[in-house]
Protein backbone atom coordinates (compact mmCIF):
# COMPACT_ATOMS: atom_id res chain seq x y z
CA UNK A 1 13.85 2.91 3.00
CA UNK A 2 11.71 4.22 0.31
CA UNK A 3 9.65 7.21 0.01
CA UNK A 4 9.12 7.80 -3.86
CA UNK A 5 6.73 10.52 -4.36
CA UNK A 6 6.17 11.30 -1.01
CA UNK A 7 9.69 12.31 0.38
CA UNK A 8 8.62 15.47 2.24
CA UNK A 9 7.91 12.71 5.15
CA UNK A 10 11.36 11.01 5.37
CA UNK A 11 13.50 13.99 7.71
CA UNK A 12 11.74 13.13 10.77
CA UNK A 13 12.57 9.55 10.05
CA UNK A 14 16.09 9.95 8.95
CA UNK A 15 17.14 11.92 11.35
CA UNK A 16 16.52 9.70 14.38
CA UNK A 17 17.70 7.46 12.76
CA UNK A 18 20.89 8.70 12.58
CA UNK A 19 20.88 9.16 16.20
CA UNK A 20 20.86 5.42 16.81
CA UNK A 21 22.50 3.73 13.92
CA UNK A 22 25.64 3.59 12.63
CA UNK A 23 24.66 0.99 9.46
CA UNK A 24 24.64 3.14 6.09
CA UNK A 25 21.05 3.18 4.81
CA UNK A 26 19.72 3.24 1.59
CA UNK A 27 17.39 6.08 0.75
CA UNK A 28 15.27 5.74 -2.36
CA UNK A 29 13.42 8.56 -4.07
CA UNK A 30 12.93 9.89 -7.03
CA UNK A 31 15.14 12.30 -8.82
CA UNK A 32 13.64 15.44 -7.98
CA UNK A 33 13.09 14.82 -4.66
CA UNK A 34 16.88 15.07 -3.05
CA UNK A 35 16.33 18.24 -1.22
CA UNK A 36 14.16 16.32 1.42
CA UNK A 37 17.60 14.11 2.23
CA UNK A 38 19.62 15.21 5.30
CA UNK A 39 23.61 15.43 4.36
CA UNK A 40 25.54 12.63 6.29
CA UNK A 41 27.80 9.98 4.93
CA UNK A 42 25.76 7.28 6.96
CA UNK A 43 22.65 7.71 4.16
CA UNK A 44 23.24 6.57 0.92
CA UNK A 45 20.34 8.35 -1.89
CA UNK A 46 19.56 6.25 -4.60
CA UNK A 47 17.78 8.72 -6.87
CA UNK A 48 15.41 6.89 -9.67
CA UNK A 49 15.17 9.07 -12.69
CA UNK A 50 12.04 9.70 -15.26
CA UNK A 51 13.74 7.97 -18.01
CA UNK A 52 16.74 5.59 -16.68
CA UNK A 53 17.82 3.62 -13.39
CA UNK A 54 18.66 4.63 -10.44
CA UNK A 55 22.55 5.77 -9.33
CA UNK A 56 23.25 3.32 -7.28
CA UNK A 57 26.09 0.28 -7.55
CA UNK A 58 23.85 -1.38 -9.29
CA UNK A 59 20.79 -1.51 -11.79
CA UNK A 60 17.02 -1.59 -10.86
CA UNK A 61 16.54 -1.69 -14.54
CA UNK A 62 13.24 0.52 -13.92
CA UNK A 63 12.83 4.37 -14.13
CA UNK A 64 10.50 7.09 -12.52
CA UNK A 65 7.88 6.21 -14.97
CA UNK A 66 7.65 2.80 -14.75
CA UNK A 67 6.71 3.23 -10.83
CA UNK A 68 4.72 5.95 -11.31
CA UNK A 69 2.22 4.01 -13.54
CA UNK A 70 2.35 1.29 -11.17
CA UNK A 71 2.03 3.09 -8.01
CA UNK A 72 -1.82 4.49 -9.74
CA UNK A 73 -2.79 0.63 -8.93
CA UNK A 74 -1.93 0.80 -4.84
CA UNK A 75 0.44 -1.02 -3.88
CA UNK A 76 1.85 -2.28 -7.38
CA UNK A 77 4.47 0.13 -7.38
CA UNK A 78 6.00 -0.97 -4.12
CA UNK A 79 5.51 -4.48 -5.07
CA UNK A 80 7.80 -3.71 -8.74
CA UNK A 81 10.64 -1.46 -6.86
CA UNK A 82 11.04 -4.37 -4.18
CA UNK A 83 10.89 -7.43 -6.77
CA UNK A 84 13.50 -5.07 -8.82
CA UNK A 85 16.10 -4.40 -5.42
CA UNK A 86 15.60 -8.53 -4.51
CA UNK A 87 16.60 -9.59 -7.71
CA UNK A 88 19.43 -6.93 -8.47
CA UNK A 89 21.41 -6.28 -5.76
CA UNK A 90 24.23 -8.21 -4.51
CA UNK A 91 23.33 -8.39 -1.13
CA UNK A 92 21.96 -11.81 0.77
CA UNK A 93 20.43 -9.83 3.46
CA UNK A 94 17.99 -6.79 2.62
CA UNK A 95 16.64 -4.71 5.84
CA UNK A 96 13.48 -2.43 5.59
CA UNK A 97 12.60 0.16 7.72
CA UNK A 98 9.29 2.52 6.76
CA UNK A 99 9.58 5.90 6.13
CA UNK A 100 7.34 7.02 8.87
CA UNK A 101 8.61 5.37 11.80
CA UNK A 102 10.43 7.19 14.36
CA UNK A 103 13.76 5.07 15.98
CA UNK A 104 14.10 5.74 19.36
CA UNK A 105 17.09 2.86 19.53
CA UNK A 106 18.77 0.27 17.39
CA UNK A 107 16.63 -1.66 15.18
CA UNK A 108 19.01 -3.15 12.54
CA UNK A 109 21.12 -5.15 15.13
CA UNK A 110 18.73 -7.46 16.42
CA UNK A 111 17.47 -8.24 13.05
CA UNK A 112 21.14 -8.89 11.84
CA UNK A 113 21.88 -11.24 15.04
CA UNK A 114 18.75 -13.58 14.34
CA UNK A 115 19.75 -13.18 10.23
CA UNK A 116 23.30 -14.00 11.19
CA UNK A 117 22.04 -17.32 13.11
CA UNK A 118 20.28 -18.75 9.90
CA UNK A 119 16.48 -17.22 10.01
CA UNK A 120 15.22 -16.21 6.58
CA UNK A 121 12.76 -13.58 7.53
CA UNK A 122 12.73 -11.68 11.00
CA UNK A 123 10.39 -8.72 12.37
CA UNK A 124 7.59 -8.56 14.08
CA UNK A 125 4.13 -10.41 13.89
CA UNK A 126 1.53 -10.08 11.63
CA UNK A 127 -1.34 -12.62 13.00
CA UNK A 128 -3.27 -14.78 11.47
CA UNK A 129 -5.03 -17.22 13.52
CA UNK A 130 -5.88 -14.78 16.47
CA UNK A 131 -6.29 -11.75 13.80
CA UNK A 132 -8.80 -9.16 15.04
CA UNK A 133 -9.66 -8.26 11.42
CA UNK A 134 -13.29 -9.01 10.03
CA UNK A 135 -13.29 -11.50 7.46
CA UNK A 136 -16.07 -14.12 5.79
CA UNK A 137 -16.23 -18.01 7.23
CA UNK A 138 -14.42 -19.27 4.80
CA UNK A 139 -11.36 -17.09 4.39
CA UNK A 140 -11.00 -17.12 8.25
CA UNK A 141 -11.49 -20.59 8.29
CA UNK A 142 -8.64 -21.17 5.93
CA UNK A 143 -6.29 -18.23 7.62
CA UNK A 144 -7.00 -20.32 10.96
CA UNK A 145 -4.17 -23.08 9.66
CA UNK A 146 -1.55 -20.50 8.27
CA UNK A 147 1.08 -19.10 10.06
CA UNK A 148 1.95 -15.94 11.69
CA UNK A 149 3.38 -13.67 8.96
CA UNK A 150 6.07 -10.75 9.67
CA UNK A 151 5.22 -6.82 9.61
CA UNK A 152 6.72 -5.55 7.17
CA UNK A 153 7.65 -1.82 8.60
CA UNK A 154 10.44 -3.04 10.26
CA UNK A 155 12.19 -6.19 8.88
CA UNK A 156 15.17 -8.12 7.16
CA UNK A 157 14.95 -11.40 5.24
CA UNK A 158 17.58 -13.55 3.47
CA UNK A 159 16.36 -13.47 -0.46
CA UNK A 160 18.79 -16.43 -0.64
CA UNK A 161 15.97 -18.39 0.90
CA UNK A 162 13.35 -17.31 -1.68
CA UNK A 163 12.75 -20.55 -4.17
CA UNK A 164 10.80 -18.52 -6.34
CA UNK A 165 11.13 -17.72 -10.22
CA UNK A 166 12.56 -13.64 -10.29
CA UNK A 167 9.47 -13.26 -12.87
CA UNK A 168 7.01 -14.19 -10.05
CA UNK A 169 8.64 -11.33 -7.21
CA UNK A 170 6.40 -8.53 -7.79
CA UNK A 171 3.10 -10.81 -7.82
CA UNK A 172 3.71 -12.64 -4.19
CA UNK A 173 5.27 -9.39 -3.13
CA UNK A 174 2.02 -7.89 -4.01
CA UNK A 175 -0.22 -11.12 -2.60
CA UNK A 176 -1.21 -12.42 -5.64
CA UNK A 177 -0.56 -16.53 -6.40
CA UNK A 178 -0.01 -18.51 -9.12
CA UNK A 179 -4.02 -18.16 -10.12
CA UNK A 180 -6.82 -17.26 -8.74
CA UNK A 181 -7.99 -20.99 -7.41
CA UNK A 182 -4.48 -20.98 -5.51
CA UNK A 183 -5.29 -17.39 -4.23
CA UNK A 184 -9.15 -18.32 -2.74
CA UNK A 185 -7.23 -21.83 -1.04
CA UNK A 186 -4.41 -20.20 0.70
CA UNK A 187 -5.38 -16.35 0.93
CA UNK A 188 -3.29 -14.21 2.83
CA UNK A 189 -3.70 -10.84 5.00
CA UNK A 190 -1.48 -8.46 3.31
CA UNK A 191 1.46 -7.24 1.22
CA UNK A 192 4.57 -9.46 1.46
CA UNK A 193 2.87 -12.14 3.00
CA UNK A 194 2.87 -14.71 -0.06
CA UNK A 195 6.75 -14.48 0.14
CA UNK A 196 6.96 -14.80 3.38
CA UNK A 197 5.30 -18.15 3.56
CA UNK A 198 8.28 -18.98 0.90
CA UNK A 199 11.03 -18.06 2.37
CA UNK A 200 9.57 -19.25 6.42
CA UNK A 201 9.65 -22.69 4.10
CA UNK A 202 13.42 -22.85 3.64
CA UNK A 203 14.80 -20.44 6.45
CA UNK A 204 12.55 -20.27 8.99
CA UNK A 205 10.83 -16.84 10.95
CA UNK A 206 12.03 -15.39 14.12
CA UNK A 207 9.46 -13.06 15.84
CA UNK A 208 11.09 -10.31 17.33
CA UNK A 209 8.40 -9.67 19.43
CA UNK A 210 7.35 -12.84 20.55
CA UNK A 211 8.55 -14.18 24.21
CA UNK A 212 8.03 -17.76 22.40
CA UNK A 213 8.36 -19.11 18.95
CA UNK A 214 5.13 -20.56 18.12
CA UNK A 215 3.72 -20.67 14.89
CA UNK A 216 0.54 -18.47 16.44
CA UNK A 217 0.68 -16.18 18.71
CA UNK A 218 -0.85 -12.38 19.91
CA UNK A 219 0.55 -9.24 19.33
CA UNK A 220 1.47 -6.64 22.46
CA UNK A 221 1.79 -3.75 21.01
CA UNK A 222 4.05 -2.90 23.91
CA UNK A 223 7.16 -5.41 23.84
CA UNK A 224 10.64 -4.86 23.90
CA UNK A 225 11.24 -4.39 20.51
CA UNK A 226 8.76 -1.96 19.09
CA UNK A 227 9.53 0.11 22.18
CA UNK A 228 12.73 1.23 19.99
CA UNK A 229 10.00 2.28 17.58
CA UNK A 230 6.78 4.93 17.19
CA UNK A 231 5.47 3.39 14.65
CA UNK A 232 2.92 4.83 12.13
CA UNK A 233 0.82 3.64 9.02
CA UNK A 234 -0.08 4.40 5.99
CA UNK A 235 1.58 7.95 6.29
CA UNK A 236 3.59 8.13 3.10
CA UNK A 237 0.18 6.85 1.62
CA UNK A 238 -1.60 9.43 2.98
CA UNK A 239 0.83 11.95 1.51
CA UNK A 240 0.54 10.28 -1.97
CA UNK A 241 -3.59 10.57 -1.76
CA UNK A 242 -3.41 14.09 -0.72
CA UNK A 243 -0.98 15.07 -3.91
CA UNK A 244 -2.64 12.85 -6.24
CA UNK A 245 -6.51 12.54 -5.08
CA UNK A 246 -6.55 10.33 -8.46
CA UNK A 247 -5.16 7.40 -6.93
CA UNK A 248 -7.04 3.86 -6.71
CA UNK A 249 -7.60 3.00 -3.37
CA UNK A 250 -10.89 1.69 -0.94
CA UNK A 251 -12.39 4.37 0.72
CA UNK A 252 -11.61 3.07 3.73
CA UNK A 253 -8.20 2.84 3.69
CA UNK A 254 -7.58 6.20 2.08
CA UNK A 255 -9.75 8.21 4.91
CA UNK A 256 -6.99 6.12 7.18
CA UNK A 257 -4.19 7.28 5.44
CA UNK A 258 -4.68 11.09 5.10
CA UNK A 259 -5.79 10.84 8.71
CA UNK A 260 -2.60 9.20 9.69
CA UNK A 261 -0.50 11.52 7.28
CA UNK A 262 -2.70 14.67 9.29
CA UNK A 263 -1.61 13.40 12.30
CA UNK A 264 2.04 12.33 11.06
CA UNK A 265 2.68 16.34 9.62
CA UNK A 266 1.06 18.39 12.39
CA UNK A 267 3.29 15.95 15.20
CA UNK A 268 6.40 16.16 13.06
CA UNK A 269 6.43 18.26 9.88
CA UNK A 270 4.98 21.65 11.54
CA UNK A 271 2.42 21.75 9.13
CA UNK A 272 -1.06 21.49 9.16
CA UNK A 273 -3.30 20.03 6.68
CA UNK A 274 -7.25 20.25 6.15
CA UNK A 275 -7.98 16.97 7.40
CA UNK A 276 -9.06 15.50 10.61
CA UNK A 277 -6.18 13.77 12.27
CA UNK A 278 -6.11 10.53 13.07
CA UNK A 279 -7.20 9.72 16.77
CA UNK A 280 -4.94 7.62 18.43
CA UNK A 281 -3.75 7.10 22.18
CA UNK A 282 -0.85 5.79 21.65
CA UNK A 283 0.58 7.15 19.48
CA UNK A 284 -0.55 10.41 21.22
CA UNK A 285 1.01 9.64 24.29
CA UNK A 286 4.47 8.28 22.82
CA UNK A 287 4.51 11.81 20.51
CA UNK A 288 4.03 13.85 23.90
CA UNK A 289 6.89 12.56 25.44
CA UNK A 290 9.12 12.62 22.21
CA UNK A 291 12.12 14.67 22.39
CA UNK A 292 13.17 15.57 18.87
CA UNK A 293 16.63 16.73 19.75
CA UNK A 294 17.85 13.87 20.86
CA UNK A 295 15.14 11.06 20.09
CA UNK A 296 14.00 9.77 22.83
CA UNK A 297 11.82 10.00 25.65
CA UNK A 298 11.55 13.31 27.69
CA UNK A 299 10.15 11.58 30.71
């Protein structure tokens, strides 16, 4: 889990998850930004520093700067610490969780099970054939023949299943191809999406939300699996926008974030901010019935 720059978001997050897991969990943030860590044994902080690499067991061969210049371009700064974790740490499976998702159960398990029984990449779907999202003729004409991708706020892969040159990571991380002919012939929906397509090639997706295992399918945002979950979006953008009103984004998507970061702090944090929150039912509904001591469900 990684909140750099925006860790004032992660105790919410943390703490349930602590009430359901047992797995140690990586935090990363930067340096300065330890105080927003809850103390317990089960959460490992993996602090990046202005100048050097993280202290962790092993190197990300990138400091605070480095991310910070990158993270001024969107999403390029996610894109760089993920290519850096894939390709330096020793482990075969790597787990994400988002830093502004609430656990109401166990998530890690049944991603390990379906890892453990030879999927590369498991979570839930991110359509593309039955995608609601405006697009031109063209683009949704090719999207039409891809694949369902994976979501990537909840989700493990196998990076032993990526065949895929480490100095390529951060640009399919990030959704970019080889050029730009390849990336107008097979364009994708969003981050992580290129390298999913490359490891589904050599390990195969499981769909964690899926009663079947089609290669298209629709997404019910009420299933058994992102029940364990309120799930939110864009909040530790919104947090970064609000700091840093510098920030490249599109419009659009930084009126969503603040609204969902609005929404996120006034719900969890205590704290108001002057922006509208973002209106949504559902997640309305699930954050009236939270209970924060013990989370879960009130009623």
């Amino acid at each position: 889990m990684e909140a750099l720059g925006c860790a004032e978001i992660l105790k919410p997050s943390l703490l349930s998850y602590l009430a359901h897991h047992e797995q140690e969990l990586h935090v990363i943030v930067y340096e300065n930004e330890r105080e927003f860590i809850p103390l317990d044994n089960r959460l490992i902080v993996l602090a990046i520093k202005e100048d050097s690499l993280y202290e962790g067991l092993d190197s990300l061969e990138v400091s605070a700067t480095n991310l910070r210049e990158a993270f001024q371009k969107g999403h390029n700064g996610t894109a760089l610490l993920w290519s850096k974790i894939i390709s330096m740490r020793k482990e075969d499976y790597l787990v994400h969780l988002d830093a502004d998702t609430i656990f109401l159960d166990d998530v890690v398990t049944p991603i390990l099970t379906k890892l453990n029984q030879g999927f590369g990449i498991v979570g839930t779907r991110r359509l593309y054939r039955n995608s609601s999202f405006r697009r031109k003729k063209l683009e949704k004409l090719l999207l039409h023949f891809r694949r369902d991708a994976i979501s990537t706020h909840c989700f493990g892969f196998n990076k032993e299943r990526i065949s895929l040159d480490k100095t390529k990571l951060t640009q399919f991380i990030n959704g970019q191809g080889r050029n730009r002919i390849s990336q107008r012939i097979f364009p994708v929906v969003d981050f992580f999406d290129r390298l999913t397509f490359n490891i589904a090639r050599n390990g195969g997706i499981y769909y964690l939300d899926s009663s079947n295992q089609e290669r298209h399918g629709v997404y019910e945002i009420k299933n058994e699996f992102e029940d364990k979950m309120i799930s939110f979006a864009a909040v530790g953008s919104g947090c970064a926008f609000y700091k840093n009103p510098k920030a490249v984004s599109s419009q659009s998507y930084r009126e969503f974030a603040l609204a969902s970061y609005s929404l996120y702090s006034r719900a969890l944090l205590d704290k108001e901010i002057e922006v509208e929150p973002l209106h949504d039912p559902i997640l309305l509904e699930k954050l009236a019935r939270l209970d924060t001591k013990n989370w879960s469900y009130a009623f």
